[in-house]
C-alpha atoms as a PDB file:
ATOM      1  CA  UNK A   1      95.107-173.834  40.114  1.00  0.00           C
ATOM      2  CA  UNK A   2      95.357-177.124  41.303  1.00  0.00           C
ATOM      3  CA  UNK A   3      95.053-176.102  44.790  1.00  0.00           C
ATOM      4  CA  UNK A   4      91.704-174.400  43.827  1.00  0.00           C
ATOM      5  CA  UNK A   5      90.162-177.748  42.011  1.00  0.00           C
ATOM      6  CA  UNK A   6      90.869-176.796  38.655  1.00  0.00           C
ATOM      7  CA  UNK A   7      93.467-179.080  37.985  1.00  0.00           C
ATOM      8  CA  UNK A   8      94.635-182.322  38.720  1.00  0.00           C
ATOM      9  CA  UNK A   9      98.635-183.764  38.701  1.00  0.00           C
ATOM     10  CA  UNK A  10      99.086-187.112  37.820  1.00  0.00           C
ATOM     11  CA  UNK A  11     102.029-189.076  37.890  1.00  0.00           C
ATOM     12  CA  UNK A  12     103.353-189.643  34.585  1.00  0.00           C
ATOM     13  CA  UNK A  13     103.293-193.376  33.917  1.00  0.00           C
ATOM     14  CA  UNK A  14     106.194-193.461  31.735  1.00  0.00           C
ATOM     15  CA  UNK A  15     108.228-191.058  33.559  1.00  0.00           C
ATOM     16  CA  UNK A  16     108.211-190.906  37.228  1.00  0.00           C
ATOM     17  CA  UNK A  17     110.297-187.196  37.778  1.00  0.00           C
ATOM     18  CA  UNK A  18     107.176-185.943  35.646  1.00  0.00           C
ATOM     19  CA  UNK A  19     103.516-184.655  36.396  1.00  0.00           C
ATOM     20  CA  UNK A  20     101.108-184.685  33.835  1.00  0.00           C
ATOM     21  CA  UNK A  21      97.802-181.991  34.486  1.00  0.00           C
ATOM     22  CA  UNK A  22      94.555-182.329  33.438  1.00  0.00           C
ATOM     23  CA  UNK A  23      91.480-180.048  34.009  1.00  0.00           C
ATOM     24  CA  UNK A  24      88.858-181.447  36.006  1.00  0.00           C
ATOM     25  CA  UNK A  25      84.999-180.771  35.927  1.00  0.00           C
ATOM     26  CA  UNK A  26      85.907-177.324  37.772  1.00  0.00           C
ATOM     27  CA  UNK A  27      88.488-176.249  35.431  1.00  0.00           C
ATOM     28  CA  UNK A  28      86.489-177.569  32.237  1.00  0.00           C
ATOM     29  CA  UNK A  29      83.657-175.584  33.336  1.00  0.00           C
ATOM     30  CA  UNK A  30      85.642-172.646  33.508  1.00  0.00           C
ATOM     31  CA  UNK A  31      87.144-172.931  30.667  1.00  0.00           C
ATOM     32  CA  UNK A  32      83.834-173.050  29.268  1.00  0.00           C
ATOM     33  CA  UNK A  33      82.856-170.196  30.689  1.00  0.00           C
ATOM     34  CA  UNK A  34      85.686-167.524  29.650  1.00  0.00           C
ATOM     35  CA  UNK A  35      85.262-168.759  26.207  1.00  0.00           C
ATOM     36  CA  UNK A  36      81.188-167.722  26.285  1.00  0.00           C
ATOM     37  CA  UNK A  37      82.173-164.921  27.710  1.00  0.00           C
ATOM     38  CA  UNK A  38      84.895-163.917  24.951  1.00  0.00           C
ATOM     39  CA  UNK A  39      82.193-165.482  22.276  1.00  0.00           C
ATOM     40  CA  UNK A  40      80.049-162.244  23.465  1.00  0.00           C
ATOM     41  CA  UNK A  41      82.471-159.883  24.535  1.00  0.00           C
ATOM     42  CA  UNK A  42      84.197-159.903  20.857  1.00  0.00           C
ATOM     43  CA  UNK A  43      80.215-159.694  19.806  1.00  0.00           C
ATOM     44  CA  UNK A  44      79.684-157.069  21.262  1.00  0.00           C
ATOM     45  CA  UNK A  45      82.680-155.078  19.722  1.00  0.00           C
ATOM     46  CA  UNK A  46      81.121-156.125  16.102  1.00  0.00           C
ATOM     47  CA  UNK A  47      77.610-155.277  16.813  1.00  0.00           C
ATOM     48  CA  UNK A  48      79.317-151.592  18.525  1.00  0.00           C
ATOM     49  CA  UNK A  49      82.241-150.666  16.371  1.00  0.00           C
ATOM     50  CA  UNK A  50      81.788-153.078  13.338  1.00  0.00           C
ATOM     51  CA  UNK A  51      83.288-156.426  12.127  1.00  0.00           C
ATOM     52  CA  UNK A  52      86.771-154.839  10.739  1.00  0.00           C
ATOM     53  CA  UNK A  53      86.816-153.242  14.254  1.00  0.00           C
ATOM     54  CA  UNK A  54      86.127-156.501  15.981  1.00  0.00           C
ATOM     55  CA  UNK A  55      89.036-158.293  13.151  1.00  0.00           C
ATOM     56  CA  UNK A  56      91.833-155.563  14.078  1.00  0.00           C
ATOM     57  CA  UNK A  57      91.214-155.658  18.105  1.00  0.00           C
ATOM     58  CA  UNK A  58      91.490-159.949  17.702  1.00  0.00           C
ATOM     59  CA  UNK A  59      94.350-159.300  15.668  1.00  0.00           C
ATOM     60  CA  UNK A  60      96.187-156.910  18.236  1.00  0.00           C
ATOM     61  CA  UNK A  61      95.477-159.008  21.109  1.00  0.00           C
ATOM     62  CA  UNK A  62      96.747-162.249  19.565  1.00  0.00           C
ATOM     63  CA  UNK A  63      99.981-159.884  18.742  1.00  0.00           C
ATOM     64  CA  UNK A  64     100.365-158.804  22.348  1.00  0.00           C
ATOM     65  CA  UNK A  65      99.796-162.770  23.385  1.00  0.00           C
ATOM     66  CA  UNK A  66     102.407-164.433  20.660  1.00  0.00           C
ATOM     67  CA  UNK A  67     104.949-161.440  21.261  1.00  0.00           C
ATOM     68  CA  UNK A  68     104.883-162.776  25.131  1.00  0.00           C
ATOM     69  CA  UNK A  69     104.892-166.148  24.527  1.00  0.00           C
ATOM     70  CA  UNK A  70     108.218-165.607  22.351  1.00  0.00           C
ATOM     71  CA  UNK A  71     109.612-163.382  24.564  1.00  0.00           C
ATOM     72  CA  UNK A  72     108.554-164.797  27.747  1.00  0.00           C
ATOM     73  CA  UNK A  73     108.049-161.280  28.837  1.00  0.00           C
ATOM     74  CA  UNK A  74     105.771-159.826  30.935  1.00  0.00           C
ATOM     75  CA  UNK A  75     102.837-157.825  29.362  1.00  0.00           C
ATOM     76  CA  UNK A  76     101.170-155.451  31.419  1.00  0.00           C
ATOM     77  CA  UNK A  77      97.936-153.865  29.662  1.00  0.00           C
ATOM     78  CA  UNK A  78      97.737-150.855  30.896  1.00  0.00           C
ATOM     79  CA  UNK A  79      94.510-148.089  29.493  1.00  0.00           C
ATOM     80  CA  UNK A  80      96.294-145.374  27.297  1.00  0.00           C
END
């Protein structure tokens, strides 16, 4: 990412074996971006399938994320 302008290392000043990253305008803007787009995407699932719809698909996907994090395993979504 930071080869790609999204981030930036910087030397940590209180610790010189560590990097501290930042975004930078590129990676803000991005950021920015995949939220709008999850802002509509999850609106669109209400407006299709209805808001307890939209609730339990949030609510699996933020499952699947915290059950990697813990684990540190590898999720592949794959369709059913």
């Amino acid at each position: 990412m930071a080869a790609h302008g999204y981030l930036a290392r910087e030397d940590d000043p209180s610790d010189r074996r560590a990097k501290r990253l930042r975004l930078t305008p590129r990676g803000e803007a991005a950021l920015a971006a995949a939220r709008a787009f999850h802002r509509k995407f999850e609106a669109q699932v209400r407006a299709r399938s209805g808001a307890e719809a939209a609730r339990t698909l949030r609510e699996v996907l933020q499952r699947i994320v915290e059950d990697r994090e813990s684990t540190g395993a590898e999720v592949a979504l794959r369709p059913i």
